[in-house]
C-alpha atoms as a PDB file:
ATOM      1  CA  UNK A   1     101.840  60.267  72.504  1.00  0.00           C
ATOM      2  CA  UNK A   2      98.786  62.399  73.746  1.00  0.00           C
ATOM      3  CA  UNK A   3      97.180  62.523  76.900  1.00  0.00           C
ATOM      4  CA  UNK A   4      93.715  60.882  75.970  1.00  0.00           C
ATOM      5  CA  UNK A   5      90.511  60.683  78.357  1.00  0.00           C
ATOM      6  CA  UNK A   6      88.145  57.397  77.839  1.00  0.00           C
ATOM      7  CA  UNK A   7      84.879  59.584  78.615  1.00  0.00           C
ATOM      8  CA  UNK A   8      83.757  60.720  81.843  1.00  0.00           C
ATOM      9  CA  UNK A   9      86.183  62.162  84.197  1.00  0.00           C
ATOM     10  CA  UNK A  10      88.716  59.909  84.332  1.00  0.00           C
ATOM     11  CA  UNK A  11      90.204  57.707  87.394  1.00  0.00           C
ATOM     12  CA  UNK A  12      92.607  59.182  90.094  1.00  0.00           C
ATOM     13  CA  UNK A  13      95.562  57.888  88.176  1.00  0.00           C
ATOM     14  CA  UNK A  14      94.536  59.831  84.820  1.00  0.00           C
ATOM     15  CA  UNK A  15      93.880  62.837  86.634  1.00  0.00           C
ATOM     16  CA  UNK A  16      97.580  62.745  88.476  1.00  0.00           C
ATOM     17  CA  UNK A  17      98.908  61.506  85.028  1.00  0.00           C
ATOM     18  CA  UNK A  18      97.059  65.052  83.472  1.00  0.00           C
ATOM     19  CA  UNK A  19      97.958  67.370  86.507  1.00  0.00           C
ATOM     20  CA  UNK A  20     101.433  66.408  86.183  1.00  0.00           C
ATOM     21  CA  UNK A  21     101.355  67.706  82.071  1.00  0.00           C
ATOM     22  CA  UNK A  22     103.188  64.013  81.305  1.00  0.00           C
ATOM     23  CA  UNK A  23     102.090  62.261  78.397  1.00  0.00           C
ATOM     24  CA  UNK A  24     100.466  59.338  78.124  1.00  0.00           C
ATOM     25  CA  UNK A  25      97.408  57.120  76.012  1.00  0.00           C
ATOM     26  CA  UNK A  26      95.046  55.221  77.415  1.00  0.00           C
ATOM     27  CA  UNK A  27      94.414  51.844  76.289  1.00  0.00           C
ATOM     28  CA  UNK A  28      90.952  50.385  77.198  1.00  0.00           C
ATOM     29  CA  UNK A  29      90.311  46.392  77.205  1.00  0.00           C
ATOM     30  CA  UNK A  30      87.263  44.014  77.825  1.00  0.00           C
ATOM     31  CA  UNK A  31      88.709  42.726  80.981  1.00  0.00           C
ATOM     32  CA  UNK A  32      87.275  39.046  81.544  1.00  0.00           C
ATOM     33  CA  UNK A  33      85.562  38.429  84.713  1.00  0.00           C
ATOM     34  CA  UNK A  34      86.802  35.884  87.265  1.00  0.00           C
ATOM     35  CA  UNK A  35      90.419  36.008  85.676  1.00  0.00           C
ATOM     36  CA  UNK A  36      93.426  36.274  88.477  1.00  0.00           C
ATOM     37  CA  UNK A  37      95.632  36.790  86.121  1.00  0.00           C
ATOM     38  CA  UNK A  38      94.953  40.517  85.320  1.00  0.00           C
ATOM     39  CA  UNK A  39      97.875  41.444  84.214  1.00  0.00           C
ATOM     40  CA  UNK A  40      98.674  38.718  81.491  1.00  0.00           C
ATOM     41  CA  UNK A  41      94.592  38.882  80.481  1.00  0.00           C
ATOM     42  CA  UNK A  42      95.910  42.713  79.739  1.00  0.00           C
ATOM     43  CA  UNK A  43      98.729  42.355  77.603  1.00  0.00           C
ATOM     44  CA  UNK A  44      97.137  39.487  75.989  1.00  0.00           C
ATOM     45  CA  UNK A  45      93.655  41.374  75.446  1.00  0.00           C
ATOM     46  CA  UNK A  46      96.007  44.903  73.735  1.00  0.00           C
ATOM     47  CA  UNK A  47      98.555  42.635  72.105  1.00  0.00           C
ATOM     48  CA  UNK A  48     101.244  43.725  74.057  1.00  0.00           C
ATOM     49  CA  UNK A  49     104.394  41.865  75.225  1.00  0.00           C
ATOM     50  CA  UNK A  50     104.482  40.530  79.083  1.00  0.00           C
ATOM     51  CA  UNK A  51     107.793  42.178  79.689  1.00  0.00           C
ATOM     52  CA  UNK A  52     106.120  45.686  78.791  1.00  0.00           C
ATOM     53  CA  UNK A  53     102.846  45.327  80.720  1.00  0.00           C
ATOM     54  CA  UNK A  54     104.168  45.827  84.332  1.00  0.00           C
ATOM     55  CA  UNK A  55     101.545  44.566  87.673  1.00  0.00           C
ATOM     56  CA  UNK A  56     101.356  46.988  90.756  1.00  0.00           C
ATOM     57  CA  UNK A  57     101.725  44.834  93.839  1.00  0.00           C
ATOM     58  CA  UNK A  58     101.482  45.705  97.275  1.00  0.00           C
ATOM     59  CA  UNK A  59     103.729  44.601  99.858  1.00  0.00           C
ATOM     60  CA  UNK A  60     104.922  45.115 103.334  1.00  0.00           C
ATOM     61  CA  UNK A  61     108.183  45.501 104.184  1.00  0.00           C
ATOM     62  CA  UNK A  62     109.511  46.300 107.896  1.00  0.00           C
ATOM     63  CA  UNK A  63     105.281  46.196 108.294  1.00  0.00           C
ATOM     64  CA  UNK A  64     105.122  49.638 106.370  1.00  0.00           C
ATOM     65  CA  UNK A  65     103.000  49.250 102.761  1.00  0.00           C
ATOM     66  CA  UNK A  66     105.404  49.672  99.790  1.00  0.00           C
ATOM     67  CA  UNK A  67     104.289  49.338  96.363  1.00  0.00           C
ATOM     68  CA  UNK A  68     106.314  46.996  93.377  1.00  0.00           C
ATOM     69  CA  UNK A  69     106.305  47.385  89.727  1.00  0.00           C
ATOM     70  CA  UNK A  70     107.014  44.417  88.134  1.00  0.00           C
ATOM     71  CA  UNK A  71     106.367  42.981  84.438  1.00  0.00           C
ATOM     72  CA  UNK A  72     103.822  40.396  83.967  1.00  0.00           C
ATOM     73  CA  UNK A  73     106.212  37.870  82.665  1.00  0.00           C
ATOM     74  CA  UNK A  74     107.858  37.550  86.175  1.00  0.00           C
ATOM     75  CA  UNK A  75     107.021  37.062  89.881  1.00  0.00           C
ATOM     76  CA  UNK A  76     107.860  39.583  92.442  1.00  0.00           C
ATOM     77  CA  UNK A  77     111.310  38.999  94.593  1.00  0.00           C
ATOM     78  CA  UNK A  78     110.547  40.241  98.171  1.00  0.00           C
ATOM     79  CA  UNK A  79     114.067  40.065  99.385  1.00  0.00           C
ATOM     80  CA  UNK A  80     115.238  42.188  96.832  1.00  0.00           C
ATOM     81  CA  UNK A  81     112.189  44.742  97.254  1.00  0.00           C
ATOM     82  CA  UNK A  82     113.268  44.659 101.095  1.00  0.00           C
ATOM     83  CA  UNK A  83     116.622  45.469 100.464  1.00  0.00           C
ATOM     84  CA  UNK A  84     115.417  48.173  97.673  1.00  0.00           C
ATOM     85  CA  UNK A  85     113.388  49.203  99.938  1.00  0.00           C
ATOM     86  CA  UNK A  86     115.849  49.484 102.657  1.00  0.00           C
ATOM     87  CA  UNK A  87     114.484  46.843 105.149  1.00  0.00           C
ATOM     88  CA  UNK A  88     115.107  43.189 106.046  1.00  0.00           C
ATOM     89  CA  UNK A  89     111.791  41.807 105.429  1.00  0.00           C
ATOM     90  CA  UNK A  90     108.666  42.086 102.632  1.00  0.00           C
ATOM     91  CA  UNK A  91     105.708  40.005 102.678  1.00  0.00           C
ATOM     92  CA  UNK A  92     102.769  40.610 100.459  1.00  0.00           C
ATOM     93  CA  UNK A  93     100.340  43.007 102.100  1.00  0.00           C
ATOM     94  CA  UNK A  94      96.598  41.970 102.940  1.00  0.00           C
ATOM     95  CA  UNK A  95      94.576  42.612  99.359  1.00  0.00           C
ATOM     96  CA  UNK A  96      91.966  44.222 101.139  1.00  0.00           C
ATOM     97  CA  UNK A  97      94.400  46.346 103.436  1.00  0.00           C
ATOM     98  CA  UNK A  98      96.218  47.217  99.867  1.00  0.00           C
ATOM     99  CA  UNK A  99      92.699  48.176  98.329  1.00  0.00           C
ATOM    100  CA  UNK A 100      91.600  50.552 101.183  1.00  0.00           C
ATOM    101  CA  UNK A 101      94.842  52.199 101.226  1.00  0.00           C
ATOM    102  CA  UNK A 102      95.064  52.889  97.289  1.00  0.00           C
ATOM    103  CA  UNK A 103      91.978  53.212  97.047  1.00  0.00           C
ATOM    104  CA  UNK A 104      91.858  51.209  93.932  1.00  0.00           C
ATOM    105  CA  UNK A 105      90.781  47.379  93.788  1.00  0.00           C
ATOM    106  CA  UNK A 106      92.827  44.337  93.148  1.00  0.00           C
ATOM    107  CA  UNK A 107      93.301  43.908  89.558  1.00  0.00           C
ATOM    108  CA  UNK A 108      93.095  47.727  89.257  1.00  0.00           C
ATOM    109  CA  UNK A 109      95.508  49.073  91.356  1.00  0.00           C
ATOM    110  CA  UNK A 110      97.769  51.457  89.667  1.00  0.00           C
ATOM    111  CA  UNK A 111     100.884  53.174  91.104  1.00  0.00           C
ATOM    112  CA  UNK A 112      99.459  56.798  90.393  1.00  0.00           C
ATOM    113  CA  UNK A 113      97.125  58.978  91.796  1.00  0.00           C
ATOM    114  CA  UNK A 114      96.890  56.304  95.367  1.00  0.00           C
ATOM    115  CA  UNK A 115      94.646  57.583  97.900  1.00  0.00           C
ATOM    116  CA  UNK A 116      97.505  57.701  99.970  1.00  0.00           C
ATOM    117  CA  UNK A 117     101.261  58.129  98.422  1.00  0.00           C
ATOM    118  CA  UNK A 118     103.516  55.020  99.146  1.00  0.00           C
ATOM    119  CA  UNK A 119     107.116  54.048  98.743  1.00  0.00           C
ATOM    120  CA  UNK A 120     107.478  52.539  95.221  1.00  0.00           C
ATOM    121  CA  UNK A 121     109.716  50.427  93.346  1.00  0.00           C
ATOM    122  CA  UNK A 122     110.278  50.358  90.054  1.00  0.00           C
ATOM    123  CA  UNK A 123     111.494  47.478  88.402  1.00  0.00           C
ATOM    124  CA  UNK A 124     114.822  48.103  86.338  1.00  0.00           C
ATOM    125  CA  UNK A 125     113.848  46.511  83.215  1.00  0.00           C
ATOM    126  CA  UNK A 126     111.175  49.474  82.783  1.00  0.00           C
ATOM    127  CA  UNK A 127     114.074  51.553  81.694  1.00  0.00           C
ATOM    128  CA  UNK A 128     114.399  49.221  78.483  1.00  0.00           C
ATOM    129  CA  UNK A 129     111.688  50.248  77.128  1.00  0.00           C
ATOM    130  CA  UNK A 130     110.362  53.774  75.499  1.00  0.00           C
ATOM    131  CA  UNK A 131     107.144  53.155  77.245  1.00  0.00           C
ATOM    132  CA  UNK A 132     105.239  50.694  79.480  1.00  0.00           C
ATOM    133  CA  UNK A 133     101.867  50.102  80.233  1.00  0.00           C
ATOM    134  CA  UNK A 134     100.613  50.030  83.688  1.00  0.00           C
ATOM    135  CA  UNK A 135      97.073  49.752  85.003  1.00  0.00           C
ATOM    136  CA  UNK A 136      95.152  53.200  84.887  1.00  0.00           C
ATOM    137  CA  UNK A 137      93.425  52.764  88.354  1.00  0.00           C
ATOM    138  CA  UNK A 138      90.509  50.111  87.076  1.00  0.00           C
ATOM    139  CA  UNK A 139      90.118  46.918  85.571  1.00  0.00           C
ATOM    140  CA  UNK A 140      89.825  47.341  81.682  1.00  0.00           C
ATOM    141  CA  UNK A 141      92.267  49.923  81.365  1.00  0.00           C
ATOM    142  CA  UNK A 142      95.954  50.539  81.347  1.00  0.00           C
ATOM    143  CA  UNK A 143      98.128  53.619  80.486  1.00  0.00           C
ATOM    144  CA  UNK A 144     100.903  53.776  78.170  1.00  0.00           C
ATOM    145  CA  UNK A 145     103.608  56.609  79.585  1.00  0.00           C
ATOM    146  CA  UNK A 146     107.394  56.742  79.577  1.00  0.00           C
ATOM    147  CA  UNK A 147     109.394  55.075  82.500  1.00  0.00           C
ATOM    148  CA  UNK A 148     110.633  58.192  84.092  1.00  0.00           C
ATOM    149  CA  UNK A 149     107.572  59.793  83.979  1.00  0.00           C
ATOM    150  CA  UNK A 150     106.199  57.240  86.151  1.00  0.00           C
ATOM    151  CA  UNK A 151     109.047  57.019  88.301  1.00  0.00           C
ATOM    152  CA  UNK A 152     109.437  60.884  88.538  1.00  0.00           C
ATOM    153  CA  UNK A 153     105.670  61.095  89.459  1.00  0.00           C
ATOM    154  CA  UNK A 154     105.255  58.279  91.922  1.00  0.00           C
ATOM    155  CA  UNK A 155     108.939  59.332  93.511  1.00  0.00           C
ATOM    156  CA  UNK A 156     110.103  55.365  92.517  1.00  0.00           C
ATOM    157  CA  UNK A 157     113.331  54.210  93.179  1.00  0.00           C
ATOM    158  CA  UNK A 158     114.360  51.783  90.781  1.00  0.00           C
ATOM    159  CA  UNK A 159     116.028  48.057  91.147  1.00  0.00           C
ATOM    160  CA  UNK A 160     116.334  44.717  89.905  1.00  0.00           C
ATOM    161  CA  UNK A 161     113.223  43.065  92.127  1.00  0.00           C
ATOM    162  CA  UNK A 162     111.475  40.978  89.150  1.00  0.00           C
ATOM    163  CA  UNK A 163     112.432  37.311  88.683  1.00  0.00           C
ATOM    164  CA  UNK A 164     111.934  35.140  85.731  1.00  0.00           C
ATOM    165  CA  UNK A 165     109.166  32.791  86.933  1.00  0.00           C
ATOM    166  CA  UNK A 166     110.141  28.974  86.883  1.00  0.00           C
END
């Protein structure tokens, strides 16, 4: 894999992504407007399964903003985040509170390159797989990169905090 720009200058997660000399390819997408769904209109837009196309969600737990990785194919489990976290509760944090803070906006929000650095967790099933895509700080594009590359460079502990949805 080779670090690949999509013209201009990049966003702040491609720049971190660069600075840290990790590989990684961008995938670009026509991302459809009005669709909540972002991350399933991703992996269905590159082809790619839901299991390897993993959301960034924001949360709070203890009232301090933590950030979740999760696949697309599941829903985020806040009691296990709290406890991976090491705290009692998680809630999910106010969208716009989450945007200001990353500095990305919903539907964009990837776990590198935030505006401000924030607890992560990692989903264990990332691990599985030789690479993941996650969302490359806008709507429209995700990054491929290894697992511990993105847990190395966003300091991610991992856990089991994805549940099947039902």
């Amino acid at each position: 894999m080779s670090s690949k720009k999509s013209g201009g200058k990049g966003t702040p997660a491609t720049v971190a992504a660069t600075r840290a000399g990790i590989a990684f390819t961008l995938h670009p997408y026509e991302a459809a407007a009005g669709d909540e769904s972002y991350g399933e209109a991703a992996a269905d837009a590159l082809g790619v399964p839901h299991e390897r196309l993993f959301k960034t969600l924001v949360a709070e737990v203890d009232g301090d903003l933590t950030v979740a990785v999760v696949p697309v194919s599941a829903t985020l489990d806040l009691k296990a985040l709290a406890s991976a976290a090491g705290g009692k509760r998680a809630a999910m944090a106010d969208p716009v509170h989450a945007e200001r803070v990353t500095g990305y906006v919903r539907g964009g929000i990837s776990p590198l390159g935030q505006r401000k650095r924030l607890p992560t967790v990692v989903d264990a099933s990332a691990s599985g797989f030789a690479t993941i895509y996650v969302s490359a700080g806008r709507r429209g594009l995700q990054v491929e990169l290894a697992p511990a590359d993105l847990i190395r460079l966003t300091g991610a502990a991992t856990a089991g905090i994805a549940r099947d949805r039902s």
